[in-house]
Protein backbone atom coordinates (compact mmCIF):
# COMPACT_ATOMS: atom_id res chain seq x y z
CA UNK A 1 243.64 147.69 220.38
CA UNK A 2 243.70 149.89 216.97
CA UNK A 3 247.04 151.08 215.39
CA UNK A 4 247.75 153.83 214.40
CA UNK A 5 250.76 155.86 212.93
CA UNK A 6 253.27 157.76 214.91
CA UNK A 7 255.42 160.30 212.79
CA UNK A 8 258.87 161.08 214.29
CA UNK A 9 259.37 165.04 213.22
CA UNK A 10 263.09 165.56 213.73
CA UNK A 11 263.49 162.35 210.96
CA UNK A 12 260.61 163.23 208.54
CA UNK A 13 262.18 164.78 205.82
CA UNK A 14 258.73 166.18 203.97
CA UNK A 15 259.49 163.92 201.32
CA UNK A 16 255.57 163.03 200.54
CA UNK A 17 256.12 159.45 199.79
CA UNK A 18 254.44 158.18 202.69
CA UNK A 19 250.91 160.24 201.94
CA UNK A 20 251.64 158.82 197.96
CA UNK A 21 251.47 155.32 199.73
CA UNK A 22 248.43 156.01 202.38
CA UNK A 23 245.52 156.34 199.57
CA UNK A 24 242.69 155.55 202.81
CA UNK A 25 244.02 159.87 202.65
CA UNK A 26 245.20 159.68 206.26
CA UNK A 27 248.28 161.20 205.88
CA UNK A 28 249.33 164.98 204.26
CA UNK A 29 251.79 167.52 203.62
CA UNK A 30 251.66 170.31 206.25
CA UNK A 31 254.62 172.73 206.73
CA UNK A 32 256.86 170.60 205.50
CA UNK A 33 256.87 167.95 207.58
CA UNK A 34 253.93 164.51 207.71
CA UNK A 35 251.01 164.74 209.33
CA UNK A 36 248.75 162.13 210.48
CA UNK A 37 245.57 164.22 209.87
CA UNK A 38 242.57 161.97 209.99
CA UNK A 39 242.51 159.12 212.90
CA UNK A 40 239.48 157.29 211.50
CA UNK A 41 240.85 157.27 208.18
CA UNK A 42 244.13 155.29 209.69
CA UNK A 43 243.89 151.61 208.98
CA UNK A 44 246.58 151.13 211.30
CA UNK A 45 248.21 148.20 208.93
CA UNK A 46 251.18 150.40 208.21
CA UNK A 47 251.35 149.49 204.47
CA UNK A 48 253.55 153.30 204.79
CA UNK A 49 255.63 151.92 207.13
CA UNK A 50 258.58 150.29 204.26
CA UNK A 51 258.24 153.42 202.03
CA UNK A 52 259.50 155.77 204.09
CA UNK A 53 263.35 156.57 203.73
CA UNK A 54 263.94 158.19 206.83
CA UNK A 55 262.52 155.76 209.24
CA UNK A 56 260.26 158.48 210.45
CA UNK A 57 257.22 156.00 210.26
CA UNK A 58 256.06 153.50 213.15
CA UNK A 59 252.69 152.09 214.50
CA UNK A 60 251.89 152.92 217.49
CA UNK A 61 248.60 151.97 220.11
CA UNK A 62 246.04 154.95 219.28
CA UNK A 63 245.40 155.17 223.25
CA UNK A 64 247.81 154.51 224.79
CA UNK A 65 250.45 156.02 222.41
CA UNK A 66 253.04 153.17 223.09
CA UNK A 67 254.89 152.39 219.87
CA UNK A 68 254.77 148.96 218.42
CA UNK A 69 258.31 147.82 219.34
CA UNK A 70 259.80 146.05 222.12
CA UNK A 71 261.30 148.09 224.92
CA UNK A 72 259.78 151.74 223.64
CA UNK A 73 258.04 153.57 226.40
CA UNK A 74 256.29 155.70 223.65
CA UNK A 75 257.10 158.77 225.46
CA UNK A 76 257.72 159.98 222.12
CA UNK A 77 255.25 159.18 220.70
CA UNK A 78 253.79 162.55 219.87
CA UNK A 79 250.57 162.44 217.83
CA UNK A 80 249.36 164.98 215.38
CA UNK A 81 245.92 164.63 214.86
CA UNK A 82 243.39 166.59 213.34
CA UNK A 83 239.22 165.63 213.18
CA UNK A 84 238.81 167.30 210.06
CA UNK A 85 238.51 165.20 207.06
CA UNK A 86 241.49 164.75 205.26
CA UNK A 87 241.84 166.02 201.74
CA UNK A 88 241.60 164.52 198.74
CA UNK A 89 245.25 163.60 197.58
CA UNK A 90 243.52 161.03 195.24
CA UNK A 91 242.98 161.95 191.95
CA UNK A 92 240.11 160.24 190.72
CA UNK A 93 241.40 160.19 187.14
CA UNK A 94 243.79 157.60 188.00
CA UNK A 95 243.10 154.21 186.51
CA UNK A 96 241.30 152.24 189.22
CA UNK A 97 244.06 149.67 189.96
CA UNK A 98 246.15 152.67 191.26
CA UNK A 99 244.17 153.05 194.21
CA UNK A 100 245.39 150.21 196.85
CA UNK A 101 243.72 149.85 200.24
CA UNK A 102 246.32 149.72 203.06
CA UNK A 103 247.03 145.96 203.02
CA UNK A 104 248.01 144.28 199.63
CA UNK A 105 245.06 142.20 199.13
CA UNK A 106 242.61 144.83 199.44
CA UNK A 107 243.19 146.87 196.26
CA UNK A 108 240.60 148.94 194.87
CA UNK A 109 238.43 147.28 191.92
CA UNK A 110 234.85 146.96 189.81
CA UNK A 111 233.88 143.85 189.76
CA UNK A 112 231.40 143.14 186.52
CA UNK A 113 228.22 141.63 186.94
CA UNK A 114 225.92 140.23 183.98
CA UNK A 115 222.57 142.00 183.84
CA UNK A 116 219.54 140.48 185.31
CA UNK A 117 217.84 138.13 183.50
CA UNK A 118 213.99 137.45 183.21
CA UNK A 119 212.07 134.45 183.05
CA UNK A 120 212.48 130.58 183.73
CA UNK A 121 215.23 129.98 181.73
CA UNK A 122 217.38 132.56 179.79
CA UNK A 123 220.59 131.23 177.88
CA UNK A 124 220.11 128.06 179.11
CA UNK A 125 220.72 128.96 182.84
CA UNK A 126 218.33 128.70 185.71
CA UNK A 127 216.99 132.07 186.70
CA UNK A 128 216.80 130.69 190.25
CA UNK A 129 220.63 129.59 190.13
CA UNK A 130 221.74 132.53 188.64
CA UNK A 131 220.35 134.53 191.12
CA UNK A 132 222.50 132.85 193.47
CA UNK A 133 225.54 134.27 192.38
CA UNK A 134 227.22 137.08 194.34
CA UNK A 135 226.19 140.37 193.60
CA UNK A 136 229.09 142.46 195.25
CA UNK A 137 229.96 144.97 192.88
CA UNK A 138 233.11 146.36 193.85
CA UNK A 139 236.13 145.52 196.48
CA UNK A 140 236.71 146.13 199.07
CA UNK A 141 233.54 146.75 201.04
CA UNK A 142 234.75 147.31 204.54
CA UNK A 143 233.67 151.19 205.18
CA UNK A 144 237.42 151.63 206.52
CA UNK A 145 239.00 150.55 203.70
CA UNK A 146 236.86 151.99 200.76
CA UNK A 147 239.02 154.73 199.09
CA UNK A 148 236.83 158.19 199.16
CA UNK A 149 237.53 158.58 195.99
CA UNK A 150 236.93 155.40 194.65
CA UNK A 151 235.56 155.82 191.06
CA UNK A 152 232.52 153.13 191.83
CA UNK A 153 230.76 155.96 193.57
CA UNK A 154 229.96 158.06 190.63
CA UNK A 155 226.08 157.94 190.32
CA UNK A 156 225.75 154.74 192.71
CA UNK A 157 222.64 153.82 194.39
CA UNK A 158 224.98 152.54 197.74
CA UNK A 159 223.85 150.37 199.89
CA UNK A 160 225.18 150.46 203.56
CA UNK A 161 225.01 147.04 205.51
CA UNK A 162 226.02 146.49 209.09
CA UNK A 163 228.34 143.45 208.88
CA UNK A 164 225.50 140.66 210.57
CA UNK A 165 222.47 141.45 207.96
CA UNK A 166 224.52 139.20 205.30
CA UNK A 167 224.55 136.43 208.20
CA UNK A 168 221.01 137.09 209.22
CA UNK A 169 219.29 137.51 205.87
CA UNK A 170 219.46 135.21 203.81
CA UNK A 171 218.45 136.98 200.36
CA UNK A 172 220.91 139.87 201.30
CA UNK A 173 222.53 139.57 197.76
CA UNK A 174 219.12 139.07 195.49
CA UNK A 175 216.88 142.15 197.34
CA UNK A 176 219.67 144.42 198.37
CA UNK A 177 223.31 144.07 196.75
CA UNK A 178 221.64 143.82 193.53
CA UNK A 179 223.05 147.29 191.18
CA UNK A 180 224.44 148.86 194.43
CA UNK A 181 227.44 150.23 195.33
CA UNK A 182 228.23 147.81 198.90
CA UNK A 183 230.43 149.18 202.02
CA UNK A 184 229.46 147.24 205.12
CA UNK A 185 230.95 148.05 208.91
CA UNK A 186 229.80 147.30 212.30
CA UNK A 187 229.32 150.75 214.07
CA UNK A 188 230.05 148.41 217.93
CA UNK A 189 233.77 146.49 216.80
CA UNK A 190 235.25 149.43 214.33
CA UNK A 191 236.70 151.90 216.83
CA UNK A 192 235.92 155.08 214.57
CA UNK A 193 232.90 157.45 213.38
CA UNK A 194 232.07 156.35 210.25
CA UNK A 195 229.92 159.59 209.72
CA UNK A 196 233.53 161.38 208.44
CA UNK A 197 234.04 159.47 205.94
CA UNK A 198 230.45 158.53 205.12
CA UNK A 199 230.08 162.55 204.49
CA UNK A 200 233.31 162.94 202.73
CA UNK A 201 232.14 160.18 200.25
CA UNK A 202 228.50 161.95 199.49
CA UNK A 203 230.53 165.41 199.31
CA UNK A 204 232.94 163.87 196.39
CA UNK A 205 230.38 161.69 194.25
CA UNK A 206 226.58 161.99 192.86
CA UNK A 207 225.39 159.13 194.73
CA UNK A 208 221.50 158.72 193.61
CA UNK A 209 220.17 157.03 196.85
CA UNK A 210 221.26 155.24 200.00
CA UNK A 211 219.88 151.85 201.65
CA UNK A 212 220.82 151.08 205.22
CA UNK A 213 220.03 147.55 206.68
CA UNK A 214 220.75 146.92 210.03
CA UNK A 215 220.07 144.38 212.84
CA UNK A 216 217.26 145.06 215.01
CA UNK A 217 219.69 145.19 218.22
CA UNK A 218 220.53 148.51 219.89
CA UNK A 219 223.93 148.86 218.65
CA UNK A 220 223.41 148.97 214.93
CA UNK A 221 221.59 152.28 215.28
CA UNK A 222 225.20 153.53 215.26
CA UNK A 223 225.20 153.13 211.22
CA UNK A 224 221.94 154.84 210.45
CA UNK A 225 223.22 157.81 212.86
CA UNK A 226 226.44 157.55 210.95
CA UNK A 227 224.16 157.83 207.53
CA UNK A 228 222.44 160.27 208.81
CA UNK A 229 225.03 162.56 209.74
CA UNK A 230 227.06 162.45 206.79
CA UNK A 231 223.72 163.74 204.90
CA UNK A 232 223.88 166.54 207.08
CA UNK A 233 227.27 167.53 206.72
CA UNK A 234 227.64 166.79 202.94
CA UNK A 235 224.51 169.12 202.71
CA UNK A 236 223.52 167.07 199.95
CA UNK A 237 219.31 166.39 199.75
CA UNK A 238 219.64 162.39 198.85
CA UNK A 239 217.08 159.87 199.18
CA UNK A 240 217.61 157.49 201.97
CA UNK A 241 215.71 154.54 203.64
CA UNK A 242 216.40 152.03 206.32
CA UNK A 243 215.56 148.50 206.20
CA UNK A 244 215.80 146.53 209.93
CA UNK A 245 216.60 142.81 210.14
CA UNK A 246 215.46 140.73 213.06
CA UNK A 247 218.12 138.30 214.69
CA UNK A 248 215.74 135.30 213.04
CA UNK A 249 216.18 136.86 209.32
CA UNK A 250 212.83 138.55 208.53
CA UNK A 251 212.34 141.90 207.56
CA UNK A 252 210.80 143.85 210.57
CA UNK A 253 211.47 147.30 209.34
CA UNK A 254 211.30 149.04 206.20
């Protein structure tokens, strides 16, 4: 079951430095006092949890609202949630190695990639192994833990993957990663709508064009939808396609 954050009024002391540690912009300022004020954004890994000097923090079941400590009914454990998406507390000017992920191993960063090469042979390499290599572009990739204001978004061509296309297809890298911008989610496990924070990453960045691949199951219609609705509420006119991927790896869609 997801976690999520539980913020303990009478001890939050409107300090800010737990929405200075939550850059997945979960948390804010209002009145004073902490607010938990997007659920989807929540990572529910409670990287906030140490830096707050009050105590005021704690992780609690997002259902069930029982806090994440032995012998706590959670009858406390008053919620403030708001579906609007949060604000950007990010500023994008900051170098990108300031922008950490919840968890420490899933800090923000471009990853360079040579150019594509032509021919045979170029600099003595194999064109065929080269192409071989990974072509991820950024980290991380997970949809819930991309920063919205991640500064690999300006003028990206993005691709968005559901998690089993990279299984399933076997060129996934070479004929789709290649020059995009990669987030990847599965709209059936991830308890959230990615369409908030789909939309609040079109709003913030020029993105040039979007590529969904998904599985040809029911369930991964849930990401195009999720695509689909972010266009529509970032009221931005982008060009979009969607490329379906057959449980045997062939291209049955385009």
């Amino acid at each position: 079951m997801k976690k999520i954050i539980r913020i303990d009024e009478e001890k939050c002391t409107g300090c800010g430095t737990c929405v200075n540690t939550c850059h997945e912009g979960a948390l804010q300022l209002v009145n004073g006092k902490a607010r938990l004020v997007s659920e989807s954004y929540c990572d529910g890994l409670g990287a906030c949890l140490p830096n707050c000097p009050s105590g005021a923090l704690s992780l609690v079941d997002r259902e069930t609202g029982m806090a994440d400590t032995p012998g706590n009914t959670g009858k406390n454990a008053h919620i403030h949630i708001n579906r609007e998406p949060a604000g950007n507390h990010i500023n994008s000017g900051h170098p990108l190695k300031d922008i950490p992920c919840g968890c420490p191993g899933s800090h923000a960063k471009i990853i360079d990639r040579k150019p594509a090469v032509t021919g045979t042979m170029a600099y003595g390499v194999n064109i065929q192994d080269y192409e071989n290599e990974s072509q991820l572009r950024q980290w991380p990739c997970q949809i819930r833990l991309v920063p919205v204001n991640a500064p690999y978004f300006d003028n990206a061509h993005l691709l968005v993957a559901a998690d089993c296309t990279a299984y399933a297809y076997a060129n996934m890298h070479r004929d789709f990663m290649r020059n995009k911008i990669t987030i990847i989610g599965c709209p059936k496990l991830d308890d959230t709508d990615y369409s908030e924070k789909l939309g609040e990453i079109l709003k913030n960045h020029d993105i040039k064009s979007i590529t969904v691949v998904r599985m040809q199951v029911p369930c991964c219609r849930g990401i195009v939808q999720a695509v689909k609705q972010a266009l529509i509420n970032s009221k931005k006119m982008i060009p979009w396609n969607v490329v379906v991927i057959s449980t045997d790896g062939n291209i049955v869609e385009v």
